[in-house]
PDB file of N, CA and C in Angstrom:
ATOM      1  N   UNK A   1     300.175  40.681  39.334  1.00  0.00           N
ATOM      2  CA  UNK A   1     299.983  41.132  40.700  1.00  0.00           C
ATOM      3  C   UNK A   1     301.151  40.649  41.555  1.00  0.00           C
ATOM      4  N   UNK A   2     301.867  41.530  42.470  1.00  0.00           N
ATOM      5  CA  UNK A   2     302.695  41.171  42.779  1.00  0.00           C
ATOM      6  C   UNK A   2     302.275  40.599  44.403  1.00  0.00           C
ATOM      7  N   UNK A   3     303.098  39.320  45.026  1.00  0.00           N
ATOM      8  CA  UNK A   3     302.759  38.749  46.249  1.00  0.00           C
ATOM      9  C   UNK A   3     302.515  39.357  46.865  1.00  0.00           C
ATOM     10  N   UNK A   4     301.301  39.107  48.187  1.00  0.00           N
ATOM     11  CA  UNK A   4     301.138  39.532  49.028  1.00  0.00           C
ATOM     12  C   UNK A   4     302.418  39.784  50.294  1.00  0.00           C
ATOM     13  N   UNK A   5     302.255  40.934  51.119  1.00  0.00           N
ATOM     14  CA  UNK A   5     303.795  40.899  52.286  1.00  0.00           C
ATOM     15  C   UNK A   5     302.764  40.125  53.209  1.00  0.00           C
ATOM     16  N   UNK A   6     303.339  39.579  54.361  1.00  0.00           N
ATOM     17  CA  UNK A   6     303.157  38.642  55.619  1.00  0.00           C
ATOM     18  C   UNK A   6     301.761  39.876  55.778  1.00  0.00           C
ATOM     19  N   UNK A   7     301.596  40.678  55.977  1.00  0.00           N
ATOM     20  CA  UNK A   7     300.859  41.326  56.902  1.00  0.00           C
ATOM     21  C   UNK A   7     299.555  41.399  56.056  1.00  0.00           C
ATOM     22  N   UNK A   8     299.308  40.989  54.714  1.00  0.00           N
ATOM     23  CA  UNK A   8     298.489  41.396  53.943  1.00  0.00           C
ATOM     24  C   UNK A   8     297.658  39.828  53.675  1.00  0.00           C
ATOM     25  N   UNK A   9     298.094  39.132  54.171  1.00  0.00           N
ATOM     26  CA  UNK A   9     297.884  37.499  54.139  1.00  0.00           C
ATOM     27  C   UNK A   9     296.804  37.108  54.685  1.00  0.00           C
ATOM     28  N   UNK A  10     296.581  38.124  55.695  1.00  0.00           N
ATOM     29  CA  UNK A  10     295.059  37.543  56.519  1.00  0.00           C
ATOM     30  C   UNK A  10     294.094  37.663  55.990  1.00  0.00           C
ATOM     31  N   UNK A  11     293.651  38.592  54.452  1.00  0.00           N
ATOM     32  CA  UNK A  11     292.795  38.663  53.971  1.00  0.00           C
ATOM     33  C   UNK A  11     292.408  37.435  53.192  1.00  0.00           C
ATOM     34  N   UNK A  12     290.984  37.121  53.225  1.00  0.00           N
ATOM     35  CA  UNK A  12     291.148  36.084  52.476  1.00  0.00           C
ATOM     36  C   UNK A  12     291.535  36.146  50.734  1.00  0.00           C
ATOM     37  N   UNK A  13     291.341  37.398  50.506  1.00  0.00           N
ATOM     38  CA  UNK A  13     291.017  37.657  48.924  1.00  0.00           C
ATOM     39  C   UNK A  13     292.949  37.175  48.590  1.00  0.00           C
ATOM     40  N   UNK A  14     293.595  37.397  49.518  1.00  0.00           N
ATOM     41  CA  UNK A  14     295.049  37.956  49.415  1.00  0.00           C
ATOM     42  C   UNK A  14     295.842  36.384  49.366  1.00  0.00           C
ATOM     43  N   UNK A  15     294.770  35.399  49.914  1.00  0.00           N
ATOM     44  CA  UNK A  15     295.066  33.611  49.886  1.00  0.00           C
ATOM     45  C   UNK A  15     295.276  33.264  48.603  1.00  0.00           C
ATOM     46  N   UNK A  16     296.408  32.309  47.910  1.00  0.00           N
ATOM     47  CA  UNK A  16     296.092  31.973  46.642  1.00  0.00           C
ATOM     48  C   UNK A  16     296.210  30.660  46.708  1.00  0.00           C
ATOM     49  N   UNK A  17     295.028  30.414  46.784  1.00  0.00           N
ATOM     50  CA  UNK A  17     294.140  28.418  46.678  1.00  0.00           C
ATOM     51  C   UNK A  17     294.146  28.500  45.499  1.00  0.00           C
ATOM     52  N   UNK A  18     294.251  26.980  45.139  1.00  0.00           N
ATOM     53  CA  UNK A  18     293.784  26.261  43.667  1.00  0.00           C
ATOM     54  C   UNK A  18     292.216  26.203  43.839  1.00  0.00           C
ATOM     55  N   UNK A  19     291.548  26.338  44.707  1.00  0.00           N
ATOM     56  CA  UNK A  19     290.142  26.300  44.911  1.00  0.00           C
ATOM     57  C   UNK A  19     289.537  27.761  45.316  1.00  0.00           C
ATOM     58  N   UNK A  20     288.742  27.574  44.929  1.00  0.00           N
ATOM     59  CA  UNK A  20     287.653  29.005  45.532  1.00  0.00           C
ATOM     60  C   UNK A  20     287.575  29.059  47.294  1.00  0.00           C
ATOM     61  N   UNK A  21     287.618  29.975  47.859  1.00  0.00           N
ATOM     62  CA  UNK A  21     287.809  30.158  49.491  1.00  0.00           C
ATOM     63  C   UNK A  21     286.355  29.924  49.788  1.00  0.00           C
ATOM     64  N   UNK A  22     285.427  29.581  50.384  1.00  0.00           N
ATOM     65  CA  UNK A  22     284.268  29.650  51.194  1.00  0.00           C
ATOM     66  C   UNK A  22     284.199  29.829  52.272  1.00  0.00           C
ATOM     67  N   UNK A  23     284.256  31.110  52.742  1.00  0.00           N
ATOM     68  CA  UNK A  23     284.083  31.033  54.497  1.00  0.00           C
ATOM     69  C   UNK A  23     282.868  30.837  54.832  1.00  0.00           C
ATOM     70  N   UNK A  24     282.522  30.530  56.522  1.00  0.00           N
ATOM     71  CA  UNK A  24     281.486  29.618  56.707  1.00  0.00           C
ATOM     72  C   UNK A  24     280.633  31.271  57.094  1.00  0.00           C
ATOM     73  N   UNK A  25     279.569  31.273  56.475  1.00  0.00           N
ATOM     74  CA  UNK A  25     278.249  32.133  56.631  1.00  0.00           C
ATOM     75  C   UNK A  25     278.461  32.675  58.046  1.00  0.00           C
ATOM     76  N   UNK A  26     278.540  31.940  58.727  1.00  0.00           N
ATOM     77  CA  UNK A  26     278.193  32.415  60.775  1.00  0.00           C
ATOM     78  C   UNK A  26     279.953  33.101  60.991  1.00  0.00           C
ATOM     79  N   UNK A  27     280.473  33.299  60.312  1.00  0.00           N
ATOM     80  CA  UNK A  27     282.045  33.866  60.323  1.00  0.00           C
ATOM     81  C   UNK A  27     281.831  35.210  61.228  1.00  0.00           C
ATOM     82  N   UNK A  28     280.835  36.174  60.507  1.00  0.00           N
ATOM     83  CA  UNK A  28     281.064  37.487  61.381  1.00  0.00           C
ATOM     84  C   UNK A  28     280.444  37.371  62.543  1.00  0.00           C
ATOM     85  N   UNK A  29     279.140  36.569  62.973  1.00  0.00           N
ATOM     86  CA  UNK A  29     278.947  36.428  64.166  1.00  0.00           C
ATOM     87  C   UNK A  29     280.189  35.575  65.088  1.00  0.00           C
ATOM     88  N   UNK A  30     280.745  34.788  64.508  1.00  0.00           N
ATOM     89  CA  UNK A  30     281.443  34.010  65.418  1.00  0.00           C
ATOM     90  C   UNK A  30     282.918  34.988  65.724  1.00  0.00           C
ATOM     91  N   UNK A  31     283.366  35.835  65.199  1.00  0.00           N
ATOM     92  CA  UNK A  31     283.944  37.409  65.369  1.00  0.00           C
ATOM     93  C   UNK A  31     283.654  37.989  66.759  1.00  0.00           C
ATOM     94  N   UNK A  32     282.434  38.258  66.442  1.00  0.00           N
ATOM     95  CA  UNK A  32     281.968  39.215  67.786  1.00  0.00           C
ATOM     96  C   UNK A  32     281.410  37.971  68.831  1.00  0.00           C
ATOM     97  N   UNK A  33     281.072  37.066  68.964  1.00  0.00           N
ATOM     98  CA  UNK A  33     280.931  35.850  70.166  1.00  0.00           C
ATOM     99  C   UNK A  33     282.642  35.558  70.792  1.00  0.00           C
ATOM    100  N   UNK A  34     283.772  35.315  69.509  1.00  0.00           N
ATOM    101  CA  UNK A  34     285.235  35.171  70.094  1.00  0.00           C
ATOM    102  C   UNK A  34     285.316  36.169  71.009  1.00  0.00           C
ATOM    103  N   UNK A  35     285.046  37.479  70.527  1.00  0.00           N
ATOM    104  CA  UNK A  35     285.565  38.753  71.048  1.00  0.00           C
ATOM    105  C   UNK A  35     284.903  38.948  72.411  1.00  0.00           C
ATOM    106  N   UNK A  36     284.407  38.395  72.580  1.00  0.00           N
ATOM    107  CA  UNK A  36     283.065  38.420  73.946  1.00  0.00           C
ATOM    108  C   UNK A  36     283.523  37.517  74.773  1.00  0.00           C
ATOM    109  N   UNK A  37     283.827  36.360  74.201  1.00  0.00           N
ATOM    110  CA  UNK A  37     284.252  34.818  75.053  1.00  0.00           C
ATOM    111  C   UNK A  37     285.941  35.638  75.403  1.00  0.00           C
ATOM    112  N   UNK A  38     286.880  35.988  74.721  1.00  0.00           N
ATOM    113  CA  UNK A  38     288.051  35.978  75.222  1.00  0.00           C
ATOM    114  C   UNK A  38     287.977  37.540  75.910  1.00  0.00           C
ATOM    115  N   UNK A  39     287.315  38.608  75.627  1.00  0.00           N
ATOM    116  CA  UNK A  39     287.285  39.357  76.434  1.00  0.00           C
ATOM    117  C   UNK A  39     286.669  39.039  78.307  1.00  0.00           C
ATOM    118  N   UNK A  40     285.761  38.295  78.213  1.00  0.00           N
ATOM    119  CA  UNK A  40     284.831  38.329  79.528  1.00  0.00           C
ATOM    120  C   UNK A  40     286.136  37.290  80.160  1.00  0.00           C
ATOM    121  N   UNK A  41     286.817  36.607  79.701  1.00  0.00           N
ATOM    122  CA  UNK A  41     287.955  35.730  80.414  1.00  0.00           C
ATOM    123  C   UNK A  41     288.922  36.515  81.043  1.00  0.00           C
ATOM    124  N   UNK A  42     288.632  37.809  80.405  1.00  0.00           N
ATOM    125  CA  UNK A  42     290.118  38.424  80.909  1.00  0.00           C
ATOM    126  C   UNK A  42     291.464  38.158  80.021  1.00  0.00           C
ATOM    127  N   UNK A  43     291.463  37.974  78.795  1.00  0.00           N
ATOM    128  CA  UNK A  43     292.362  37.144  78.151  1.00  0.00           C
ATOM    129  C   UNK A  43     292.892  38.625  77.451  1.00  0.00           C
ATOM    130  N   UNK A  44     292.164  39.686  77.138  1.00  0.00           N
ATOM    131  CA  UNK A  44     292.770  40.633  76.191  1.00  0.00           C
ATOM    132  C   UNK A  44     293.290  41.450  77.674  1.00  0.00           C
ATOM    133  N   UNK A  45     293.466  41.895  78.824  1.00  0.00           N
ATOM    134  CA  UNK A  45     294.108  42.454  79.383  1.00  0.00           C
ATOM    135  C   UNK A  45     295.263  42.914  79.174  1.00  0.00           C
ATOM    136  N   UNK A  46     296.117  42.477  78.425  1.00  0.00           N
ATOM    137  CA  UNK A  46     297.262  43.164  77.646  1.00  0.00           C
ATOM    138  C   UNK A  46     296.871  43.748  76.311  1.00  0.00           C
ATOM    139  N   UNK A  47     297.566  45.198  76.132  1.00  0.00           N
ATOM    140  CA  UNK A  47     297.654  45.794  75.299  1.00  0.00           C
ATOM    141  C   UNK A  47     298.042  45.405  73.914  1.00  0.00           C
ATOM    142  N   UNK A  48     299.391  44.805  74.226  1.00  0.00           N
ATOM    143  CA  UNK A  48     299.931  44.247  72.751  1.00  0.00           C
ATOM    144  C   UNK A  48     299.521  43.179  72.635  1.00  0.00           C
ATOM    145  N   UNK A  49     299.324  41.834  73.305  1.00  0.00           N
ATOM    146  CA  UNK A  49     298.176  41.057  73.367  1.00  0.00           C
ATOM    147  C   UNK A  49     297.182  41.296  72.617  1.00  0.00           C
ATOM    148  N   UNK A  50     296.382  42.228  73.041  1.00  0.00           N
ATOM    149  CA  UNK A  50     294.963  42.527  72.538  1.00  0.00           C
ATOM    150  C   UNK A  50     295.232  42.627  70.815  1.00  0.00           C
ATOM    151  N   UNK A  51     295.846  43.439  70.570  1.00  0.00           N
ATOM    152  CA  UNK A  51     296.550  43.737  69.394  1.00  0.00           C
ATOM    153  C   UNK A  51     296.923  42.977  68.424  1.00  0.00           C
ATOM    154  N   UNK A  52     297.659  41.898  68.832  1.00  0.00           N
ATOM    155  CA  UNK A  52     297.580  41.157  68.427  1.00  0.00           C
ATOM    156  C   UNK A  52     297.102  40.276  67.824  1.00  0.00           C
ATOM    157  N   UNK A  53     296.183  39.760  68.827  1.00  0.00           N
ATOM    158  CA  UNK A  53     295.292  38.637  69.144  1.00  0.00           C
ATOM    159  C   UNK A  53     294.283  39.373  67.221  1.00  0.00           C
ATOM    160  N   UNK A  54     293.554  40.675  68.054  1.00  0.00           N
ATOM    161  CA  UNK A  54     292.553  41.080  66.791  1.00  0.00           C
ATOM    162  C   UNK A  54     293.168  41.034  65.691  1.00  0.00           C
ATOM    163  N   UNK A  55     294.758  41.349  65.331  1.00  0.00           N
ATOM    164  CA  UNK A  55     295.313  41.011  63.966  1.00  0.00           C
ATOM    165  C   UNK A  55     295.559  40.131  63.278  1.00  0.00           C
ATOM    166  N   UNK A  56     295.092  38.017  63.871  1.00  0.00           N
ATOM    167  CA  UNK A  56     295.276  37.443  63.857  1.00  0.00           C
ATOM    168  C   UNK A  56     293.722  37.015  63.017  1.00  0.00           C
ATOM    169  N   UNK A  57     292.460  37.543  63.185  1.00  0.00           N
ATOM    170  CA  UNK A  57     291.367  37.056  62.965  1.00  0.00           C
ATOM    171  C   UNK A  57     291.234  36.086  62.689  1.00  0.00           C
ATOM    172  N   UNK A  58     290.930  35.703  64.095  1.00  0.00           N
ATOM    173  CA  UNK A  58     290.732  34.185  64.393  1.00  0.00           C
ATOM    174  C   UNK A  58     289.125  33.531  63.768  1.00  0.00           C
ATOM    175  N   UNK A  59     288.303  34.257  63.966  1.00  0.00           N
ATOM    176  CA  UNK A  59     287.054  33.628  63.406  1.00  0.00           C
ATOM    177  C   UNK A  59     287.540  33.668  61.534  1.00  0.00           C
ATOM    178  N   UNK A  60     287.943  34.676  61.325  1.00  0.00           N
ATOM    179  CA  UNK A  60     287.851  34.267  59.651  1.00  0.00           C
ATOM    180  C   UNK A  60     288.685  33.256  59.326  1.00  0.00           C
ATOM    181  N   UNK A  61     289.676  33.051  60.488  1.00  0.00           N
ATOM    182  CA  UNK A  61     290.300  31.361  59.698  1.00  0.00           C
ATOM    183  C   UNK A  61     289.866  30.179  60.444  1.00  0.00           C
ATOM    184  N   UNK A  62     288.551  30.614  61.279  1.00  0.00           N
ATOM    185  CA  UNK A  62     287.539  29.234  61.640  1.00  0.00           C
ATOM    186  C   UNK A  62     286.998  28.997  60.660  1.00  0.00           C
ATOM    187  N   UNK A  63     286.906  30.488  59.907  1.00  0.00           N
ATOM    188  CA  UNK A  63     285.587  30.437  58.696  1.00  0.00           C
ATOM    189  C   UNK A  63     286.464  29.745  57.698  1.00  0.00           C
ATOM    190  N   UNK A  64     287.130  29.889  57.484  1.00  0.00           N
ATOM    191  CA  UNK A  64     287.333  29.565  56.423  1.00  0.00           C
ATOM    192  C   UNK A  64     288.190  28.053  56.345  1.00  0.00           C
ATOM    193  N   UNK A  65     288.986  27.527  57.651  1.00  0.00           N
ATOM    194  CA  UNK A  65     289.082  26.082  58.198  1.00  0.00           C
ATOM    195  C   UNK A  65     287.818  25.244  58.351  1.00  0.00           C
ATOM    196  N   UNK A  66     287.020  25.745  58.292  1.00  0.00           N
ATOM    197  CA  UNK A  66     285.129  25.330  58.974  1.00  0.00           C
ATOM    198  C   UNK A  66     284.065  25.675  58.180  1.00  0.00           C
ATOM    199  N   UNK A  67     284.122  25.314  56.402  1.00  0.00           N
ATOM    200  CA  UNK A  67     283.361  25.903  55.881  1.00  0.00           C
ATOM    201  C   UNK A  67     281.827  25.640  56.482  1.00  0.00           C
ATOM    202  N   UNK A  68     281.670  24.441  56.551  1.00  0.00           N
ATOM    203  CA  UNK A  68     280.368  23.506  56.560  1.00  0.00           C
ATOM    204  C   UNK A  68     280.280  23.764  58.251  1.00  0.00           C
ATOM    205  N   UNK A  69     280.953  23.757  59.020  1.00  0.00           N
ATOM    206  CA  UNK A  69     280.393  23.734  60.608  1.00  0.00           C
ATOM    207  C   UNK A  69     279.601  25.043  60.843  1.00  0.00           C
ATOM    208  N   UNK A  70     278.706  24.063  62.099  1.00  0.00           N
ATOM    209  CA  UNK A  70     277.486  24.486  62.447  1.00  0.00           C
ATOM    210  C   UNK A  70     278.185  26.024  63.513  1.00  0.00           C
ATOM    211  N   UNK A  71     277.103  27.097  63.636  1.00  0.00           N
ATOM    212  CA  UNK A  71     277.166  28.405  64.643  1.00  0.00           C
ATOM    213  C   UNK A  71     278.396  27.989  65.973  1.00  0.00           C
ATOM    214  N   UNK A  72     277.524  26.982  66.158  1.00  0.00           N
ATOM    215  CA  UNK A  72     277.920  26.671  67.515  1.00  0.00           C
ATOM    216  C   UNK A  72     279.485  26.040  67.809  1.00  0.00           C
ATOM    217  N   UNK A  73     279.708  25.127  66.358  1.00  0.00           N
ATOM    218  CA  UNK A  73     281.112  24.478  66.628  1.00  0.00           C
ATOM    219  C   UNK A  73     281.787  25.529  66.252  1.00  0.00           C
ATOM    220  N   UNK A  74     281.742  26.424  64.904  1.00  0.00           N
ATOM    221  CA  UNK A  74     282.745  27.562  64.816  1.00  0.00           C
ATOM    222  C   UNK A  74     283.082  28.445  65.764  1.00  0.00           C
ATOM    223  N   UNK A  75     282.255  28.680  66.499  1.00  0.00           N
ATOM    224  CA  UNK A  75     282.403  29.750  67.884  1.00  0.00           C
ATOM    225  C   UNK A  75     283.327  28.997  68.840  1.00  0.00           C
ATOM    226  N   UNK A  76     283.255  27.685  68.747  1.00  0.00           N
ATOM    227  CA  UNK A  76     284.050  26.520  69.783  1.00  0.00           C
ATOM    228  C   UNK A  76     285.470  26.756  69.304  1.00  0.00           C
ATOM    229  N   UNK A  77     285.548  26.152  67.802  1.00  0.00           N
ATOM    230  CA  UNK A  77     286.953  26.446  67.090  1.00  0.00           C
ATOM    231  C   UNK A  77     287.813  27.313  67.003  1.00  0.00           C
ATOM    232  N   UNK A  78     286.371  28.891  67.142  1.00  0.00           N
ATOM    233  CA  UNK A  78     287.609  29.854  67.303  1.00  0.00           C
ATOM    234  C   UNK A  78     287.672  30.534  68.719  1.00  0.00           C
ATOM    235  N   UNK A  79     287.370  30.616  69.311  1.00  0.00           N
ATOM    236  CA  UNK A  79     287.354  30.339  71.031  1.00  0.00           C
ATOM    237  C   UNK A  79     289.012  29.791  71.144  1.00  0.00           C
ATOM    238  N   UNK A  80     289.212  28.172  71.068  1.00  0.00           N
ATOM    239  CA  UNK A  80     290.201  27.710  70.835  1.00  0.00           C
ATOM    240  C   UNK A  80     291.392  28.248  70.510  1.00  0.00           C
ATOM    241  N   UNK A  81     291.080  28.297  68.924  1.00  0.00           N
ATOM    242  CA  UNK A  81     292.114  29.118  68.342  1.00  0.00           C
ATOM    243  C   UNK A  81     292.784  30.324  68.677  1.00  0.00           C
ATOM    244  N   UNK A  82     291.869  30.978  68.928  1.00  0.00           N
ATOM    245  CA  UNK A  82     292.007  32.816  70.302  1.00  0.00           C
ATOM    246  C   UNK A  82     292.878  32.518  71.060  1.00  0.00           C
ATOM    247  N   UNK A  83     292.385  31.560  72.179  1.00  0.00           N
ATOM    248  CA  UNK A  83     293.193  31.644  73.279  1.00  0.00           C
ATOM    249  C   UNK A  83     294.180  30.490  72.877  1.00  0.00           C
ATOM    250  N   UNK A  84     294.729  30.038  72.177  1.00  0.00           N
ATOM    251  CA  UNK A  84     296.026  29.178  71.774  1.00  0.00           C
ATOM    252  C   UNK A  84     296.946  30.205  70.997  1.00  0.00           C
ATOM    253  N   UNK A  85     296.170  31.466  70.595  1.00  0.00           N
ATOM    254  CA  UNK A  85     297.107  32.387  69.801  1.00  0.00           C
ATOM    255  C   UNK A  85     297.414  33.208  71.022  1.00  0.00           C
ATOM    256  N   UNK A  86     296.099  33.875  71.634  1.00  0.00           N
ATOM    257  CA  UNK A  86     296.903  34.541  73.114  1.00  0.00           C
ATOM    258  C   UNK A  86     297.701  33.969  73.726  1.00  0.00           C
ATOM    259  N   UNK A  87     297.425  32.823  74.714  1.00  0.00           N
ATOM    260  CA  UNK A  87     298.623  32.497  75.323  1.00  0.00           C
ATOM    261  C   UNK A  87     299.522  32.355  74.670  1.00  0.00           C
ATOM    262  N   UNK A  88     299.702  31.757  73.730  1.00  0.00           N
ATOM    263  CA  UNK A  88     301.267  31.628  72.663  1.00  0.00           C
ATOM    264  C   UNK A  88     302.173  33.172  72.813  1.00  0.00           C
ATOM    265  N   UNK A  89     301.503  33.782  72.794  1.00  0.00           N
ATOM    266  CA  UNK A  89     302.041  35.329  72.487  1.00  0.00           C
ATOM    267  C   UNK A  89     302.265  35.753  74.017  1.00  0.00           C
ATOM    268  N   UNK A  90     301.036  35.494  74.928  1.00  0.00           N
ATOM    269  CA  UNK A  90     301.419  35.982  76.203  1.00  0.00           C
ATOM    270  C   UNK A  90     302.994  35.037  76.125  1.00  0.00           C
ATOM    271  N   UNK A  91     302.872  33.904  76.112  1.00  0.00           N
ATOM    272  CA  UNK A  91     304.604  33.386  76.817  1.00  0.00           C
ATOM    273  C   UNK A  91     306.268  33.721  75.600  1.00  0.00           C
ATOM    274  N   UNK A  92     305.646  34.434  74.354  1.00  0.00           N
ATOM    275  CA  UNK A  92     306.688  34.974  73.889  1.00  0.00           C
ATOM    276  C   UNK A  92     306.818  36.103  73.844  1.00  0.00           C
ATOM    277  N   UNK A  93     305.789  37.354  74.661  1.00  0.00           N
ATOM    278  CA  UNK A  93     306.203  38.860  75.433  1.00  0.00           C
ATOM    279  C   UNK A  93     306.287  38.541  76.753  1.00  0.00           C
ATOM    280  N   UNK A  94     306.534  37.172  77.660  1.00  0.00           N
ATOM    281  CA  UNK A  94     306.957  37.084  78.827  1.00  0.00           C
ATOM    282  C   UNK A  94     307.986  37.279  79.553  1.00  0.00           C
ATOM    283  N   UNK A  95     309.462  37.129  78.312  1.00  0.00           N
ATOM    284  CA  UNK A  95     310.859  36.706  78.788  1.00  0.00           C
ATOM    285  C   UNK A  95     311.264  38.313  79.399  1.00  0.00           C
ATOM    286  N   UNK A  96     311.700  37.922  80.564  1.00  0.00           N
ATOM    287  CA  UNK A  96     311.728  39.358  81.173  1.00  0.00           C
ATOM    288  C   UNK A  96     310.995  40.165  82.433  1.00  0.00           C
ATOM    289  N   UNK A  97     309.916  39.424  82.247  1.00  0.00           N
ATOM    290  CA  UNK A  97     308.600  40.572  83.144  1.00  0.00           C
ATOM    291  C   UNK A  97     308.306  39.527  84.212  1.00  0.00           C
ATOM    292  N   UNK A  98     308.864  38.284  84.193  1.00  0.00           N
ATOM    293  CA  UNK A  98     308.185  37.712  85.661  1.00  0.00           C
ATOM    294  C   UNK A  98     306.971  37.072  84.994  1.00  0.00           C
ATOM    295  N   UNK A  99     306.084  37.099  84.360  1.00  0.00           N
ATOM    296  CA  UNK A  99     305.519  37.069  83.799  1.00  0.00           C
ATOM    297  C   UNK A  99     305.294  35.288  83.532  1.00  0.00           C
ATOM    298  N   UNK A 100     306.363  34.678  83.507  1.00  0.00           N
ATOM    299  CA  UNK A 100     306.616  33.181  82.945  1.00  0.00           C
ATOM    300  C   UNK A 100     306.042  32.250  84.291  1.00  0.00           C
ATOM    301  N   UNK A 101     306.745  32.568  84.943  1.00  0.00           N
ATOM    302  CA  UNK A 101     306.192  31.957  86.235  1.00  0.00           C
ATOM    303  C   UNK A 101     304.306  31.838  86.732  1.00  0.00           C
ATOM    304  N   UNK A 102     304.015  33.316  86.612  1.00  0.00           N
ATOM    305  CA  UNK A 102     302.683  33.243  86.333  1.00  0.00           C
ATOM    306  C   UNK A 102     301.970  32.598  85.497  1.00  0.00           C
ATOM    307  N   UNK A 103     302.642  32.449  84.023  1.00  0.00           N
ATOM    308  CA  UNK A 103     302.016  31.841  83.157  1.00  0.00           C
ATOM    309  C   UNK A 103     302.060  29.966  83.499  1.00  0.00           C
ATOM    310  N   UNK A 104     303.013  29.904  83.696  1.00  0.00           N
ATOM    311  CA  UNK A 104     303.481  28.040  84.092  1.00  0.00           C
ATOM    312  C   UNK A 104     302.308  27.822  85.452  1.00  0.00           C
ATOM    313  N   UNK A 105     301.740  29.024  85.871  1.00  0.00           N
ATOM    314  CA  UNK A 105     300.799  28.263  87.369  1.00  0.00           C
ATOM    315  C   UNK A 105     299.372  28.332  86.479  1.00  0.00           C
ATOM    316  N   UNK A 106     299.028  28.837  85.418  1.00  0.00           N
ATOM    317  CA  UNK A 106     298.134  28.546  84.739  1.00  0.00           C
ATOM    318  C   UNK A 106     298.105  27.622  84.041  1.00  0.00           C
ATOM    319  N   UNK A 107     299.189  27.133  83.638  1.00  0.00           N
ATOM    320  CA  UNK A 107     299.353  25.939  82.694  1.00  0.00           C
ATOM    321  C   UNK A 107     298.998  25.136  84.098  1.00  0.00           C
ATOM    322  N   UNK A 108     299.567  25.145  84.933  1.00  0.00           N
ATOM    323  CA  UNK A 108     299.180  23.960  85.509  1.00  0.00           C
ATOM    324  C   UNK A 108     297.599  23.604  86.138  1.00  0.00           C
ATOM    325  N   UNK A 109     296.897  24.913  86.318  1.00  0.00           N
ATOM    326  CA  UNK A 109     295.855  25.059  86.749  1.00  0.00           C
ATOM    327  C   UNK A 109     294.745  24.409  85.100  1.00  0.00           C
ATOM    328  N   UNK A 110     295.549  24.848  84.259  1.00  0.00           N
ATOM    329  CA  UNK A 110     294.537  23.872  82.862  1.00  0.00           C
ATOM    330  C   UNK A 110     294.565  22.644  82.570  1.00  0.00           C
ATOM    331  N   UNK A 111     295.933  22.363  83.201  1.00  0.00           N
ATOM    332  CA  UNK A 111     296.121  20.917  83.164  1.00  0.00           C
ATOM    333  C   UNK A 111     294.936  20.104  83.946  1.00  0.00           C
ATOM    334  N   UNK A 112     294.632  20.526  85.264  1.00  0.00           N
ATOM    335  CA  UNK A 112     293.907  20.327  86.409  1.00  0.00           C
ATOM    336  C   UNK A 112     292.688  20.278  85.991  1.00  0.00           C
ATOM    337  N   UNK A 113     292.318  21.336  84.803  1.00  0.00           N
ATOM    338  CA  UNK A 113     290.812  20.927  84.245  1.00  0.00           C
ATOM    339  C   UNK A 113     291.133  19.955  83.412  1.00  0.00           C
ATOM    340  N   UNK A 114     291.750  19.859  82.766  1.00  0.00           N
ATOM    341  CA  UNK A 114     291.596  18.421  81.422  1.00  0.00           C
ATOM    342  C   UNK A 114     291.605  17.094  82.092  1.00  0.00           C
ATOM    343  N   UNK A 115     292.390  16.670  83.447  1.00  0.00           N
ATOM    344  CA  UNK A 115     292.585  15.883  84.480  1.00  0.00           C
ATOM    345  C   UNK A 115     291.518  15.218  85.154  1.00  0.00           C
ATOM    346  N   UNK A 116     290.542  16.310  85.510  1.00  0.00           N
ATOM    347  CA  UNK A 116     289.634  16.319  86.784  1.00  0.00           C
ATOM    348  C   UNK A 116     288.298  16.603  85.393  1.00  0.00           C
ATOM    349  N   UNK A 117     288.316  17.417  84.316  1.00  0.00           N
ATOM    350  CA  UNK A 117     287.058  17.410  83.951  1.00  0.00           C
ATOM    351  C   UNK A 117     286.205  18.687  84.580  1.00  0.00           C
ATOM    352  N   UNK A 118     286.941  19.246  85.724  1.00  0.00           N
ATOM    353  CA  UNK A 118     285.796  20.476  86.533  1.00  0.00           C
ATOM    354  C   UNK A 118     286.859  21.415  85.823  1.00  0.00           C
ATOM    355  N   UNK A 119     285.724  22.715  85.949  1.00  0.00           N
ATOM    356  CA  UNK A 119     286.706  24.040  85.302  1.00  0.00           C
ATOM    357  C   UNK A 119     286.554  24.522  87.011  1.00  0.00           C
TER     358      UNK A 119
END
């Protein structure tokens, strides 16, 4: 069988572990809860963003980073993971659009929650 290309990698079948893969059972719910949590934020508002973001499937590599965690922490993990892959991507389709500046007053506005503790 010949290697998988970059784009074919997200599958898990397409992973080659010395171990058997186990993704965690609550994987497809925690799918559609990400998709809910980063949509209702406003976080997929970009197109290629959005695009992105879903090509990245973030819950199946909670699931599969998180065999054993509970509903609730995987939905946390990939929550996380979502929006650390969105913004990452929002500030490398930024250079250009103005866009950066906006993004740096959010950084600072998250800073302000980790600081203070209030969202």
């Amino acid at each position: 069988m010949d290697a998988p290309s970059p784009r074919q990698t997200w599958r898990p079948d397409a992973l080659a572990y010395p171990w058997a893969a186990r993704p965690n059972p609550a994987t497809v719910a925690t799918a559609h809860a990400t998709e809910r949590w980063v949509t209702a934020h406003g976080l997929l508002d970009d197109e290629l963003v959005a695009a992105r973001y879903r090509a990245v499937s973030v819950a199946a590599l909670a699931g599969l980073t998180h065999p054993l965690a509970e509903p609730a922490l995987l939905e946390l993990v990939a929550a996380l993971m979502g929006w650390i892959f969105i913004e990452d991507d929002r500030y490398d389709l930024a250079d250009g659009s103005g866009r950066a500046a906006l993004l740096a007053g959010r950084f600072d506005s998250w800073l302000d929650v980790l600081a203070t503790r209030r969202v």
